[in-house]
PDB file of N, CA and C in Angstrom:
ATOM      1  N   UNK A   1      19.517  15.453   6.247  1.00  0.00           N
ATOM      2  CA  UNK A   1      18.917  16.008   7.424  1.00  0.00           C
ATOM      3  C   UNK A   1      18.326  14.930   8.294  1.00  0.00           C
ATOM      4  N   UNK A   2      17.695  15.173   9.451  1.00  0.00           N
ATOM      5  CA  UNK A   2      17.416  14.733   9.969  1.00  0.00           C
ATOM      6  C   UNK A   2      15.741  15.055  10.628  1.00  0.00           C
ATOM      7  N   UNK A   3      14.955  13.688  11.159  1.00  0.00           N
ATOM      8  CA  UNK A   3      13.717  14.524  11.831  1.00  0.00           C
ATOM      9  C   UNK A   3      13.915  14.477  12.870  1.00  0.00           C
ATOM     10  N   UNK A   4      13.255  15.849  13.878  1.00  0.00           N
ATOM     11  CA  UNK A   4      13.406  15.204  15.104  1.00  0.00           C
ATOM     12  C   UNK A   4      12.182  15.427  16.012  1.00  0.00           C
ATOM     13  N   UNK A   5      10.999  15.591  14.986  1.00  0.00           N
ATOM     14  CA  UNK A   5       9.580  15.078  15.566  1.00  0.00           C
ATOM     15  C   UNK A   5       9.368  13.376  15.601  1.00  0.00           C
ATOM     16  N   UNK A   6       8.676  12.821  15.961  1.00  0.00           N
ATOM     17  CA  UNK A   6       8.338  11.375  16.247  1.00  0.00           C
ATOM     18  C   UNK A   6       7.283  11.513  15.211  1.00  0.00           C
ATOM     19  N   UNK A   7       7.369  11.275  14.390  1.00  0.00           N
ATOM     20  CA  UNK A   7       6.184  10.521  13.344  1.00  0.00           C
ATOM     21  C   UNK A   7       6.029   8.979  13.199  1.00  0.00           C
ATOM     22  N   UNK A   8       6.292   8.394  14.128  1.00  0.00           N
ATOM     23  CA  UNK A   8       5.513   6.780  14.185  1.00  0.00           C
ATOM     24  C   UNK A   8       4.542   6.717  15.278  1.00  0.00           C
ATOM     25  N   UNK A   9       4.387   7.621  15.551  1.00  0.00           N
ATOM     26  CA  UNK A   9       3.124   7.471  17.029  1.00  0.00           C
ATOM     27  C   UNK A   9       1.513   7.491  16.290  1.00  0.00           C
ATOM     28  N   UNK A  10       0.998   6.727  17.048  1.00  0.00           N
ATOM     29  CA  UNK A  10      -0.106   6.315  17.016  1.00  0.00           C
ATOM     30  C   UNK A  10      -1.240   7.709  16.941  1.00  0.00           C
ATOM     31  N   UNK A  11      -2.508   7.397  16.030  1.00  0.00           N
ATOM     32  CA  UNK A  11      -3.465   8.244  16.196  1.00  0.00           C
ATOM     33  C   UNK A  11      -4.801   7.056  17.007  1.00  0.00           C
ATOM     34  N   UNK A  12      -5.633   8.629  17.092  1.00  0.00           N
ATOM     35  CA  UNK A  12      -6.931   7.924  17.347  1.00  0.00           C
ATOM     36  C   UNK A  12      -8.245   8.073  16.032  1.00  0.00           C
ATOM     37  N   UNK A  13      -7.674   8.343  14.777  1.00  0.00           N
ATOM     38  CA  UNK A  13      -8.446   8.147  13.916  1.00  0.00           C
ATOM     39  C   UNK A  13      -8.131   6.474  13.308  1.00  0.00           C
ATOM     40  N   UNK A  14      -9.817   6.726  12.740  1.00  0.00           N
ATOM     41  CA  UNK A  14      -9.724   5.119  12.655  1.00  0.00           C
ATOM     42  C   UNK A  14      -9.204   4.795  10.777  1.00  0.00           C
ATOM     43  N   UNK A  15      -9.049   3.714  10.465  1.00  0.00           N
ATOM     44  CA  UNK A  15      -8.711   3.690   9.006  1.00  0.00           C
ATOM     45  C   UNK A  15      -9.752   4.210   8.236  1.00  0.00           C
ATOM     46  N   UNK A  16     -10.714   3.880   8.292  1.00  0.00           N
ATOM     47  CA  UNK A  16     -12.172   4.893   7.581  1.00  0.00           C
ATOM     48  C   UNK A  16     -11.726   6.061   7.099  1.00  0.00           C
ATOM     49  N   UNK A  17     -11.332   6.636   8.539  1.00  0.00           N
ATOM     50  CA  UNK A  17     -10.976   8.345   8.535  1.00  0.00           C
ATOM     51  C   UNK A  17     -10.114   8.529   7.587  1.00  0.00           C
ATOM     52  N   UNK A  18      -8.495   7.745   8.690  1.00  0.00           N
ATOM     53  CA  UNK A  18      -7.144   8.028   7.612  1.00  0.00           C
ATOM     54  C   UNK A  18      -7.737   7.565   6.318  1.00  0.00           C
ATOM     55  N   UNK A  19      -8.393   7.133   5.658  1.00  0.00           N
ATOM     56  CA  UNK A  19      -8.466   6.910   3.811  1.00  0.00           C
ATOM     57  C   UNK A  19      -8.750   8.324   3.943  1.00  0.00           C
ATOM     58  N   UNK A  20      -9.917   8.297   3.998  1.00  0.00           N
ATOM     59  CA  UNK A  20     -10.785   9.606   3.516  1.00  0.00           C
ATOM     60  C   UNK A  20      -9.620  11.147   3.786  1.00  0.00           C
ATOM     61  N   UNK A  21      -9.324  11.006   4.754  1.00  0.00           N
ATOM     62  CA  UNK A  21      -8.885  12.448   4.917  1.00  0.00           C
ATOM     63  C   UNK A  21      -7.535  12.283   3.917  1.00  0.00           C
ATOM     64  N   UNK A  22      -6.717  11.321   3.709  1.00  0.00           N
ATOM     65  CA  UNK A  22      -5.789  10.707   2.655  1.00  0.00           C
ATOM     66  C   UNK A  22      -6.581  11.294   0.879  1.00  0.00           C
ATOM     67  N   UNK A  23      -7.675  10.787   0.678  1.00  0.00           N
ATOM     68  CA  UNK A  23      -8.267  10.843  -0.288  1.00  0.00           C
ATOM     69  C   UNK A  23      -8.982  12.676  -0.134  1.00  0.00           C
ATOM     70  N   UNK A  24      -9.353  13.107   0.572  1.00  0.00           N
ATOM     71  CA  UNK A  24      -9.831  14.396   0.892  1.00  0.00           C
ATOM     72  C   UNK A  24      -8.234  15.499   0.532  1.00  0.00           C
ATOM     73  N   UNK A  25      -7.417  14.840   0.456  1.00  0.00           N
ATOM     74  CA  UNK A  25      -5.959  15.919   0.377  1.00  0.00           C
ATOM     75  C   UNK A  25      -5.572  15.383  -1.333  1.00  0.00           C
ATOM     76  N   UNK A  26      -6.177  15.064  -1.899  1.00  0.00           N
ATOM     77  CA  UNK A  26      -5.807  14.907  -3.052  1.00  0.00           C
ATOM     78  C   UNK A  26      -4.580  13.073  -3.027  1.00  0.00           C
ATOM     79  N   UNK A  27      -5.020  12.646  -2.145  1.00  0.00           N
ATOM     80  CA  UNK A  27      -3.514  11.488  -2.027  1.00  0.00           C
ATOM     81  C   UNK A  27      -4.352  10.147  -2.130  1.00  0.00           C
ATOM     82  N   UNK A  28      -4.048   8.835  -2.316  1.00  0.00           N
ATOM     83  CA  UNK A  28      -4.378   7.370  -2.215  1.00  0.00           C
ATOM     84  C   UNK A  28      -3.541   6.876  -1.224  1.00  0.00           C
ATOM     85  N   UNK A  29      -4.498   5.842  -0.294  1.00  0.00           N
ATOM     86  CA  UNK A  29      -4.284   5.302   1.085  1.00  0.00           C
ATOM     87  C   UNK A  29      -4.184   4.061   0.661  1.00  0.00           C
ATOM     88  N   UNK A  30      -3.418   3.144   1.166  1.00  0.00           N
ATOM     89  CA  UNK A  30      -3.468   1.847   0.997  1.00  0.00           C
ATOM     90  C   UNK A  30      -2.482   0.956   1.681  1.00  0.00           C
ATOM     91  N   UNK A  31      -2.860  -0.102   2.570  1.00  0.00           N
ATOM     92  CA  UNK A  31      -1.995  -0.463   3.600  1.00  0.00           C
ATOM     93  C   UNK A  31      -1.041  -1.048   3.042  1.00  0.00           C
ATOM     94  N   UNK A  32       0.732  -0.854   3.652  1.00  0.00           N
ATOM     95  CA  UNK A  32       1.495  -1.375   3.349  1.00  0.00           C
ATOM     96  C   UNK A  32       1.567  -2.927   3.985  1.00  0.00           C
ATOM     97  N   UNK A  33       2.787  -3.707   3.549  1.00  0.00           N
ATOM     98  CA  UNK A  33       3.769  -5.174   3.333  1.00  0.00           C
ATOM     99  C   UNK A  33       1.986  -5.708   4.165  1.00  0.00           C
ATOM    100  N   UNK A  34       1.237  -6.239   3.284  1.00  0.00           N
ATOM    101  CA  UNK A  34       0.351  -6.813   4.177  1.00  0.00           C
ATOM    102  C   UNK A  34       0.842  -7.970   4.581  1.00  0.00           C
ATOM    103  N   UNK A  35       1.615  -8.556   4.194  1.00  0.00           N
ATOM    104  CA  UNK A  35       2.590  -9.758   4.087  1.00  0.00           C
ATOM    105  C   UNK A  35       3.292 -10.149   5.051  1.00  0.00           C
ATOM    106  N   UNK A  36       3.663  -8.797   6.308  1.00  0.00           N
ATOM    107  CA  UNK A  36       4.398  -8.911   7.153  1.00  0.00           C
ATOM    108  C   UNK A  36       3.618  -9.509   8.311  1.00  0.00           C
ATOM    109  N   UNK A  37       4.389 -10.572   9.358  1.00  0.00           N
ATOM    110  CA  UNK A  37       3.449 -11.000  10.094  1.00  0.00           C
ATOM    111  C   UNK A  37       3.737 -10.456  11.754  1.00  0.00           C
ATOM    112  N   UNK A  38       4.284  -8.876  10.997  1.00  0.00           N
ATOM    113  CA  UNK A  38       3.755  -8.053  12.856  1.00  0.00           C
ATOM    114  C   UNK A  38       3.688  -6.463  11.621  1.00  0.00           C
ATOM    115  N   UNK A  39       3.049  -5.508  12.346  1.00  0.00           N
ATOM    116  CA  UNK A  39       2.664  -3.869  11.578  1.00  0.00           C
ATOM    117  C   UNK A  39       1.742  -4.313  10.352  1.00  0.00           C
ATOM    118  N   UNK A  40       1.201  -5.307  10.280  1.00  0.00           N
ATOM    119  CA  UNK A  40       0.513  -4.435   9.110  1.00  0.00           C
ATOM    120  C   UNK A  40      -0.836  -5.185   9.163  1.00  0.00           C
ATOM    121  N   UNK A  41      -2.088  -4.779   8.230  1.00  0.00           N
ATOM    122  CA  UNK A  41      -3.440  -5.130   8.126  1.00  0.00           C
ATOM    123  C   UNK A  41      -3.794  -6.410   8.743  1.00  0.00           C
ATOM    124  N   UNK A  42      -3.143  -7.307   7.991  1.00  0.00           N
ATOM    125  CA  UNK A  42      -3.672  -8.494   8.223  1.00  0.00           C
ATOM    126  C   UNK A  42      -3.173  -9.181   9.402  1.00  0.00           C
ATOM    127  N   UNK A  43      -2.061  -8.641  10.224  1.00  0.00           N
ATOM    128  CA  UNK A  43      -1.713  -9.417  10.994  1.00  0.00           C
ATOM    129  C   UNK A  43      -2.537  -8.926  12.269  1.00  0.00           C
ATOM    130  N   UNK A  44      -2.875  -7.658  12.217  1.00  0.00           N
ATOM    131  CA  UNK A  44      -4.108  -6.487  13.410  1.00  0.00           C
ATOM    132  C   UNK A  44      -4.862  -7.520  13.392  1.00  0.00           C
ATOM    133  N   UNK A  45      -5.506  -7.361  12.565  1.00  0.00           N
ATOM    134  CA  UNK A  45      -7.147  -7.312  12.074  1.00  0.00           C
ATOM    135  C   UNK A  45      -7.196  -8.977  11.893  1.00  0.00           C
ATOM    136  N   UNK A  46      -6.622  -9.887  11.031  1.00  0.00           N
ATOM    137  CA  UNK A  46      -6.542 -11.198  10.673  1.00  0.00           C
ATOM    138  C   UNK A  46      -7.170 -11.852   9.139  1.00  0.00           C
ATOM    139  N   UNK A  47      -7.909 -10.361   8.596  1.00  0.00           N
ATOM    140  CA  UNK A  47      -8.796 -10.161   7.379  1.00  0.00           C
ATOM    141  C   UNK A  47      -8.621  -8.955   6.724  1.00  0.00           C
ATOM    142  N   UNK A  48      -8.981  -8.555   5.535  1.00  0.00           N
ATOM    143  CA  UNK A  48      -8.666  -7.910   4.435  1.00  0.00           C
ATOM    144  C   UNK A  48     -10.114  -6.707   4.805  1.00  0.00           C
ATOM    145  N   UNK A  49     -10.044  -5.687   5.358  1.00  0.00           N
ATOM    146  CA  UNK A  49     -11.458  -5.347   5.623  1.00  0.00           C
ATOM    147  C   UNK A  49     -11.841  -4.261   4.483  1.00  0.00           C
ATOM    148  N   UNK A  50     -12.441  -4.419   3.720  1.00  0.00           N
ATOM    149  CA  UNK A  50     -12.726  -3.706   2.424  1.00  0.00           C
ATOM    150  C   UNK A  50     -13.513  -2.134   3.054  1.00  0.00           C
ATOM    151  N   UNK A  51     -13.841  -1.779   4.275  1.00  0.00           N
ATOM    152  CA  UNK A  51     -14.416  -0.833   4.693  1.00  0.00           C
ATOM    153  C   UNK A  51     -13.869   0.402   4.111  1.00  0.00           C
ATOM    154  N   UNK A  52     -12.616   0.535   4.749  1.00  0.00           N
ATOM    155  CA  UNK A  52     -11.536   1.542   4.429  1.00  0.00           C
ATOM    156  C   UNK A  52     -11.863   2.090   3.079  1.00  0.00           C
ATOM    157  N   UNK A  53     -11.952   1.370   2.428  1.00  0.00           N
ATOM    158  CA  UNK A  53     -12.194   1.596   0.603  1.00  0.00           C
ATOM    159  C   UNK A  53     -10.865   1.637  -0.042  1.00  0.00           C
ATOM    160  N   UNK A  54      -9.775   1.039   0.360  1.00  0.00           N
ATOM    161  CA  UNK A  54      -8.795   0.738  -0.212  1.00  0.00           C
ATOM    162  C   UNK A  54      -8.622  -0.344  -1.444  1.00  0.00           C
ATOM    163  N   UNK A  55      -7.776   0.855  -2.306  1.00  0.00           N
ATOM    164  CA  UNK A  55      -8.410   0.089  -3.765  1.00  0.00           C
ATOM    165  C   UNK A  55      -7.043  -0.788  -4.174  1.00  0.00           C
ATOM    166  N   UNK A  56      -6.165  -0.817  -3.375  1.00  0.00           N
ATOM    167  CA  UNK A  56      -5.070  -1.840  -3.397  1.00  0.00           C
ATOM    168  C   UNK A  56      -4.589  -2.111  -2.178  1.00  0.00           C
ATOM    169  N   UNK A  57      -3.134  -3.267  -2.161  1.00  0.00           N
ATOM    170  CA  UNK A  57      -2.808  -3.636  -0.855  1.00  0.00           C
ATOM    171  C   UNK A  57      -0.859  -3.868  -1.381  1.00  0.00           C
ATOM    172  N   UNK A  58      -0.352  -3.456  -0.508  1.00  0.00           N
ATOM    173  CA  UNK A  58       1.173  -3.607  -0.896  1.00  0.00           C
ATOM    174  C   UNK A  58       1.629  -4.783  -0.648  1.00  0.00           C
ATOM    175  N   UNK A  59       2.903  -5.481  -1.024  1.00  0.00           N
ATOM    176  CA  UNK A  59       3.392  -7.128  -0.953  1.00  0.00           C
ATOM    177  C   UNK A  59       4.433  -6.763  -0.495  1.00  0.00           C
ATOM    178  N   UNK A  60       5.609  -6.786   0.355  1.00  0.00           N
ATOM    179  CA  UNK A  60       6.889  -6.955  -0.146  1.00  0.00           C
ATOM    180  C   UNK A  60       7.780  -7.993  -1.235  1.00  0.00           C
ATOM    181  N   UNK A  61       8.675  -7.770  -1.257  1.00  0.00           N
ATOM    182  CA  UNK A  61       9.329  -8.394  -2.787  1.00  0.00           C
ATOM    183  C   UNK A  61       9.316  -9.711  -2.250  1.00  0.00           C
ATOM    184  N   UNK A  62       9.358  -9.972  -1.260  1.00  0.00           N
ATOM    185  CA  UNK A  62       9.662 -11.826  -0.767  1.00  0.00           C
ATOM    186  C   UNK A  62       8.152 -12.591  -0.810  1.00  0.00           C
ATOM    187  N   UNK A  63       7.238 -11.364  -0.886  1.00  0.00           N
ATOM    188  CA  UNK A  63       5.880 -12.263  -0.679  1.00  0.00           C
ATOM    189  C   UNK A  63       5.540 -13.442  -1.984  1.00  0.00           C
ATOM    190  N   UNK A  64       4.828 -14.547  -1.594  1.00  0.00           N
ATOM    191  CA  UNK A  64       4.422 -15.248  -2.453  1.00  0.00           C
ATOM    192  C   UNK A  64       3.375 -14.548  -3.002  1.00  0.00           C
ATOM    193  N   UNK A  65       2.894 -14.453  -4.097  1.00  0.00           N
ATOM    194  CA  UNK A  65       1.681 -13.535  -4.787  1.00  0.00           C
ATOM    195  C   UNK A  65       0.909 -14.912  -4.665  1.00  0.00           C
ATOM    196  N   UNK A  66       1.457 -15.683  -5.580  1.00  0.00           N
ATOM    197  CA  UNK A  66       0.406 -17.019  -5.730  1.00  0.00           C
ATOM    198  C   UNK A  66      -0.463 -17.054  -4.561  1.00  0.00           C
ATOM    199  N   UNK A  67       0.105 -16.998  -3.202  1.00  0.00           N
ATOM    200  CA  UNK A  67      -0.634 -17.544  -1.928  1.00  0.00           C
ATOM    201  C   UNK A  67      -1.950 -16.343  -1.566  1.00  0.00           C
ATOM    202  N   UNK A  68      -0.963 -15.006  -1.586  1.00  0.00           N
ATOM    203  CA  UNK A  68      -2.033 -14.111  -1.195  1.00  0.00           C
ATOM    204  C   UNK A  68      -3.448 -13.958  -2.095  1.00  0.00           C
ATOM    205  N   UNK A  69      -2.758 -14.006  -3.357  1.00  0.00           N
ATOM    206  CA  UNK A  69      -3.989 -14.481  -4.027  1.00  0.00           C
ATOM    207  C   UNK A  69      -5.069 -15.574  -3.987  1.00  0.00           C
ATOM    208  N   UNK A  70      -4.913 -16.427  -2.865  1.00  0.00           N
ATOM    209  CA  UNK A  70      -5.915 -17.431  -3.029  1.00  0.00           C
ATOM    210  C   UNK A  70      -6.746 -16.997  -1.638  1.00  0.00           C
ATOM    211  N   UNK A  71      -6.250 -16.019  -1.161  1.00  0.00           N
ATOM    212  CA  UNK A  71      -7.193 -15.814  -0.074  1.00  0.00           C
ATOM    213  C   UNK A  71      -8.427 -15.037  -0.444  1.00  0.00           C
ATOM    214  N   UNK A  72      -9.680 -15.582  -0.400  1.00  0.00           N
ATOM    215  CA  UNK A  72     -11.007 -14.974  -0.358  1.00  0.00           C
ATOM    216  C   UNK A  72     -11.199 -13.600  -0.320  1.00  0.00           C
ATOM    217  N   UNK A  73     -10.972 -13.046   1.103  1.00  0.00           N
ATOM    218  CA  UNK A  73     -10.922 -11.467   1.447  1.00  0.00           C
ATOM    219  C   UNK A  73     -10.187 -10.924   0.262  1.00  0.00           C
ATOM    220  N   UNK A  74      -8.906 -11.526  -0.369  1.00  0.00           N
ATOM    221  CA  UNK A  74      -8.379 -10.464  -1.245  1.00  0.00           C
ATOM    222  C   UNK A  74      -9.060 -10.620  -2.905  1.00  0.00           C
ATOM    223  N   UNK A  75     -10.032 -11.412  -2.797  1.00  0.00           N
ATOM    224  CA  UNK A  75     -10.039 -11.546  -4.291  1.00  0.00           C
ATOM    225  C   UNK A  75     -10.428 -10.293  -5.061  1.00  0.00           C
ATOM    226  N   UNK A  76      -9.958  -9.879  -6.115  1.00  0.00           N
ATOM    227  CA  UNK A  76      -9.925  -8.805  -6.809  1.00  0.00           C
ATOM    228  C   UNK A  76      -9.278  -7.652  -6.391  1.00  0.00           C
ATOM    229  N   UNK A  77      -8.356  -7.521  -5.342  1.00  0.00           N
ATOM    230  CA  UNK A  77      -7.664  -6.508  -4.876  1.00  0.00           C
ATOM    231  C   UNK A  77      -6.223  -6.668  -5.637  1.00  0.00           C
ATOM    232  N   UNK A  78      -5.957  -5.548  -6.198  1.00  0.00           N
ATOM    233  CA  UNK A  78      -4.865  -5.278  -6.915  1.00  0.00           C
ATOM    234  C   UNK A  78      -3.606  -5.268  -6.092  1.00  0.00           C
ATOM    235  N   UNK A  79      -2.464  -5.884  -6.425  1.00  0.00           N
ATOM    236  CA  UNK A  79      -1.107  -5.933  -5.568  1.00  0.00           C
ATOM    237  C   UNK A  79      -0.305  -4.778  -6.326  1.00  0.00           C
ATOM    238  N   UNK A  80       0.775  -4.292  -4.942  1.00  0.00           N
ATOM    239  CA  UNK A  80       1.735  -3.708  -5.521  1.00  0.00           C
ATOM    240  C   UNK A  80       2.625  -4.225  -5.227  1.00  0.00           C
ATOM    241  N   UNK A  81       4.247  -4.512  -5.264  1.00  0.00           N
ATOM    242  CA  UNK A  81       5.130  -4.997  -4.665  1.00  0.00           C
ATOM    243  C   UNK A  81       6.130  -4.134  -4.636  1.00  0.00           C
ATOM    244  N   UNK A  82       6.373  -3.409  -3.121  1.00  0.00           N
ATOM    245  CA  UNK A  82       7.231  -2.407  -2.692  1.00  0.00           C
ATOM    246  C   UNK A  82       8.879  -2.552  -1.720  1.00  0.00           C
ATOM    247  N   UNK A  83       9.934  -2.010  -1.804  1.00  0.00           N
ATOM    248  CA  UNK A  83      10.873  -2.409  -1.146  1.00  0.00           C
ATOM    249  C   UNK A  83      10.604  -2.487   0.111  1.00  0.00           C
ATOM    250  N   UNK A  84       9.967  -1.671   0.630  1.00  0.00           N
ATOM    251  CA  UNK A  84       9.648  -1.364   2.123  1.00  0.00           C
ATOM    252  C   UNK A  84      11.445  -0.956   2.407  1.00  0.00           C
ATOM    253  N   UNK A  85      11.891  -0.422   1.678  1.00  0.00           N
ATOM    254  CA  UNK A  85      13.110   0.573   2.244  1.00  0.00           C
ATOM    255  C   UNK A  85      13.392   1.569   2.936  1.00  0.00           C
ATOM    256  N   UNK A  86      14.107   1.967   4.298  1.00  0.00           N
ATOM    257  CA  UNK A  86      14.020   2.897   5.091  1.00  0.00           C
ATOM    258  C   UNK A  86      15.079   3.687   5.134  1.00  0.00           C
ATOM    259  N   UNK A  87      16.191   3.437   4.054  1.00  0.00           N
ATOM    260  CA  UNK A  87      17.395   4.249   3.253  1.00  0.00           C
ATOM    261  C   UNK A  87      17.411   4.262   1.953  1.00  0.00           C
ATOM    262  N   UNK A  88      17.942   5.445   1.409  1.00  0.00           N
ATOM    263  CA  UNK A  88      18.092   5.145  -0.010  1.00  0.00           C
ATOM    264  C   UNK A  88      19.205   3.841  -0.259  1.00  0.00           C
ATOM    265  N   UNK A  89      19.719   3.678   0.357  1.00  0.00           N
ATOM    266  CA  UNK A  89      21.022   2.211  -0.361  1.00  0.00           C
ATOM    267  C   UNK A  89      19.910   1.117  -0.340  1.00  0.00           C
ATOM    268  N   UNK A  90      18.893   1.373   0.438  1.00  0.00           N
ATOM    269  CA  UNK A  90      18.301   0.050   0.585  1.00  0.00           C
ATOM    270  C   UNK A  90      17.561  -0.391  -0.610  1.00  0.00           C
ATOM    271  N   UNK A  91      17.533   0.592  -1.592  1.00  0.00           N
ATOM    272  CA  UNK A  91      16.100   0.569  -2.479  1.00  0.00           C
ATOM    273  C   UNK A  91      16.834  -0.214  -3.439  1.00  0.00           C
ATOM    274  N   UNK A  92      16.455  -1.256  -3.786  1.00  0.00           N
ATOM    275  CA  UNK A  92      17.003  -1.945  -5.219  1.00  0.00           C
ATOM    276  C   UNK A  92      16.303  -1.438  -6.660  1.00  0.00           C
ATOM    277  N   UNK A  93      17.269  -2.005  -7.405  1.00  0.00           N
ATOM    278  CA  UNK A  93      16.665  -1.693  -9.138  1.00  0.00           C
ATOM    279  C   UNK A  93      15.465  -1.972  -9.033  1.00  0.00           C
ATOM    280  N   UNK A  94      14.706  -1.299 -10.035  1.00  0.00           N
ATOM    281  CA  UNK A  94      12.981  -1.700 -10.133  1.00  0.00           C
ATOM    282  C   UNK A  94      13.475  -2.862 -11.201  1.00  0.00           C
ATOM    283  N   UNK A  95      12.376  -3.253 -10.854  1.00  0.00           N
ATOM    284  CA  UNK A  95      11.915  -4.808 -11.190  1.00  0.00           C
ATOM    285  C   UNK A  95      10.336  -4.692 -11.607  1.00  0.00           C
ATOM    286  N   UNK A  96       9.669  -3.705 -11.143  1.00  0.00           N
ATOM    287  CA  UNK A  96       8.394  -3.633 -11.825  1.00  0.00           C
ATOM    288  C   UNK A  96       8.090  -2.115 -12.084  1.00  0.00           C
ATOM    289  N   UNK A  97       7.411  -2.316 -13.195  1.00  0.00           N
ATOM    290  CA  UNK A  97       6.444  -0.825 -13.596  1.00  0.00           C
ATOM    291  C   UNK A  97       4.936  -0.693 -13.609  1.00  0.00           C
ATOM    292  N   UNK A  98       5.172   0.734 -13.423  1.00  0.00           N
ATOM    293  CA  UNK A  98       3.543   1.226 -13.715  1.00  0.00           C
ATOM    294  C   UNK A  98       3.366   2.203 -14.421  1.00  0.00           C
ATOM    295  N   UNK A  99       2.536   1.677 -15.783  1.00  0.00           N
ATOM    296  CA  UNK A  99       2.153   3.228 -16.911  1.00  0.00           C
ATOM    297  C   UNK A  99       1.506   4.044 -16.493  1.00  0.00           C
ATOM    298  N   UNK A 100       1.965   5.170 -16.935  1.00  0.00           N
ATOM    299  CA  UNK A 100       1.084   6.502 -16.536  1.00  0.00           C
ATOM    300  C   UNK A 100       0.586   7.515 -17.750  1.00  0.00           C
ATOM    301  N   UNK A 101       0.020   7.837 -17.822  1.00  0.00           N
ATOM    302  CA  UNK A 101      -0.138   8.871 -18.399  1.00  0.00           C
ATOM    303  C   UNK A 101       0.134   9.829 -18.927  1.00  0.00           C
ATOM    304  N   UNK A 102       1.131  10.458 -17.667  1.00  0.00           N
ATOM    305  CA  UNK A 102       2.079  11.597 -18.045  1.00  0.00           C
ATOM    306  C   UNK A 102       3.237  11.402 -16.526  1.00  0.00           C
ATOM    307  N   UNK A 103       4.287  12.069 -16.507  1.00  0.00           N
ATOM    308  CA  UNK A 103       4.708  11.565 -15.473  1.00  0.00           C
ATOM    309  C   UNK A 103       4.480  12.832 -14.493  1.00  0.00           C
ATOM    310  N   UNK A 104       3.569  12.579 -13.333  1.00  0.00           N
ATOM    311  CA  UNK A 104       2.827  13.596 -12.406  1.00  0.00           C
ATOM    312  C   UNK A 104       2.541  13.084 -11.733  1.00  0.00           C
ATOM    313  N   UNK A 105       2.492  12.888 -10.009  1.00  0.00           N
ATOM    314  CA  UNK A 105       2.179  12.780  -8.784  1.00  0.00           C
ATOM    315  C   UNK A 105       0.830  12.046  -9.074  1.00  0.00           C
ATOM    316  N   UNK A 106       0.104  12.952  -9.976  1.00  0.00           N
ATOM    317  CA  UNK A 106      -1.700  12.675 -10.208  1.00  0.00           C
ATOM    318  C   UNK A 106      -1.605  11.214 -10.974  1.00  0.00           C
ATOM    319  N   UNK A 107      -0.923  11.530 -12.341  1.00  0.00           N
ATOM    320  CA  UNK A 107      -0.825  10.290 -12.955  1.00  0.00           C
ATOM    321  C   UNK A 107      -0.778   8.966 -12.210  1.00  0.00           C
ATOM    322  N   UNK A 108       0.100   9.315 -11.422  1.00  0.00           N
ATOM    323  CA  UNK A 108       0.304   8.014 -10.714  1.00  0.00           C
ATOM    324  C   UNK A 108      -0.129   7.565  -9.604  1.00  0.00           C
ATOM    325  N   UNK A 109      -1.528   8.463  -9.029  1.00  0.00           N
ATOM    326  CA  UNK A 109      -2.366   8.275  -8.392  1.00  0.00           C
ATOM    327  C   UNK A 109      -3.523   7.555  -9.071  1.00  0.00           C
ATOM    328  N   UNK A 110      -3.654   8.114 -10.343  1.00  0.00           N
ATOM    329  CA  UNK A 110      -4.534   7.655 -11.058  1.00  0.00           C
ATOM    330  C   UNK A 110      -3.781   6.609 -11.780  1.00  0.00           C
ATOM    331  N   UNK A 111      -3.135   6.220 -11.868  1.00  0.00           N
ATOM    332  CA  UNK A 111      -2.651   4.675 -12.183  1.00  0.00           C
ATOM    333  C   UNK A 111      -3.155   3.448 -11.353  1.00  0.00           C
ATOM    334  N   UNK A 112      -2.700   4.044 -10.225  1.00  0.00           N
ATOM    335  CA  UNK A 112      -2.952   2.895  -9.310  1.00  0.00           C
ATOM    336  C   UNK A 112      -4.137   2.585  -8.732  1.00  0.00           C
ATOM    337  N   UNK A 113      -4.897   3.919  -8.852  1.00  0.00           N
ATOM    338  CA  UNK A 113      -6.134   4.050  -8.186  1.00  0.00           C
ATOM    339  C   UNK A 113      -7.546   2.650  -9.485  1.00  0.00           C
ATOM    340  N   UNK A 114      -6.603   2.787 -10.632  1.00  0.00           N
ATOM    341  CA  UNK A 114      -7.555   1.935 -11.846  1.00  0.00           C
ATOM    342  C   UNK A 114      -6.646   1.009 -12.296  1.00  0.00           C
ATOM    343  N   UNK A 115      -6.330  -0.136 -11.458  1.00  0.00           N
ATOM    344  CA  UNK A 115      -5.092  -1.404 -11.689  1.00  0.00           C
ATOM    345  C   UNK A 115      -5.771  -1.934 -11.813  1.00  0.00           C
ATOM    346  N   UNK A 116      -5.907  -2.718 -13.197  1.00  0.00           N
ATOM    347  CA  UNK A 116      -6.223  -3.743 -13.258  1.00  0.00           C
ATOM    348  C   UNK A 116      -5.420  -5.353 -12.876  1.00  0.00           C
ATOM    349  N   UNK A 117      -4.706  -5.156 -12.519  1.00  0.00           N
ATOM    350  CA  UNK A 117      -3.865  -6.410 -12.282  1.00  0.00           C
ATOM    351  C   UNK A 117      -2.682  -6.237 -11.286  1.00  0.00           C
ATOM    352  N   UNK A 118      -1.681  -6.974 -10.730  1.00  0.00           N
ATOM    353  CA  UNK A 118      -0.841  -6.740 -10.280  1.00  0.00           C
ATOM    354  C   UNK A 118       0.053  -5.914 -10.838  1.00  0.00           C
ATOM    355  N   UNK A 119       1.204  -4.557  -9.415  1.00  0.00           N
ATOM    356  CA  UNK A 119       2.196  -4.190 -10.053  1.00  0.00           C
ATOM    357  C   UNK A 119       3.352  -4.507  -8.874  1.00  0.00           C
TER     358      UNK A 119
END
């Protein structure tokens, strides 16, 4: 199928909000490819702003981890590393996991929501 509403348009809520109302629907918010150097957190903003209350930050697969990790703002923020795929052909084999609990939407909210380390 196809969409043929525009869902990339801009709001006027601020990230504060989008977490919370994200977290208020039962879901976890957390900015994607921070890595990329146009759309995403760090390239807006220029810093990691812990306000939001985002309890992780996404990589794409090309990112150096080593590097992002030495930046200050991120210390102790848990990585994920995501295809950032916008077709299914695009999505490659996983290459990483995350344990869960049971396998449920929740589980794996609550996985990620208590990372201790990179996934």
């Amino acid at each position: 199928g196809e969409e043929e509403r525009l869902l990339a348009g801009s709001t006027d809520l601020s990230m504060e909000q989008a977490a919370a109302l994200v977290r208020r629907w039962g879901g976890l918010a957390y900015p994607a490819h921070i890595d990329r150097p146009s759309f995403s957190l760090i390239s807006n903003l220029g810093f990691w702003s812990p306000e939001p209350g985002f309890p992780l930050a996404e990589l794409s697969p090309h990112a150096d981890q080593a590097e992002w990790r030495k930046r200050p703002d991120l210390r102790g923020v848990p990585f994920v590393v995501s295809s950032d795929a916008h077709y299914l052909h695009e999505i490659p084999d996983a290459s990483h996991t995350l344990s869960t609990a049971e396998r449920t939407p929740q589980a794996v909210i609550d996985a990620l929501e208590h990372l201790d380390g990179d996934v």
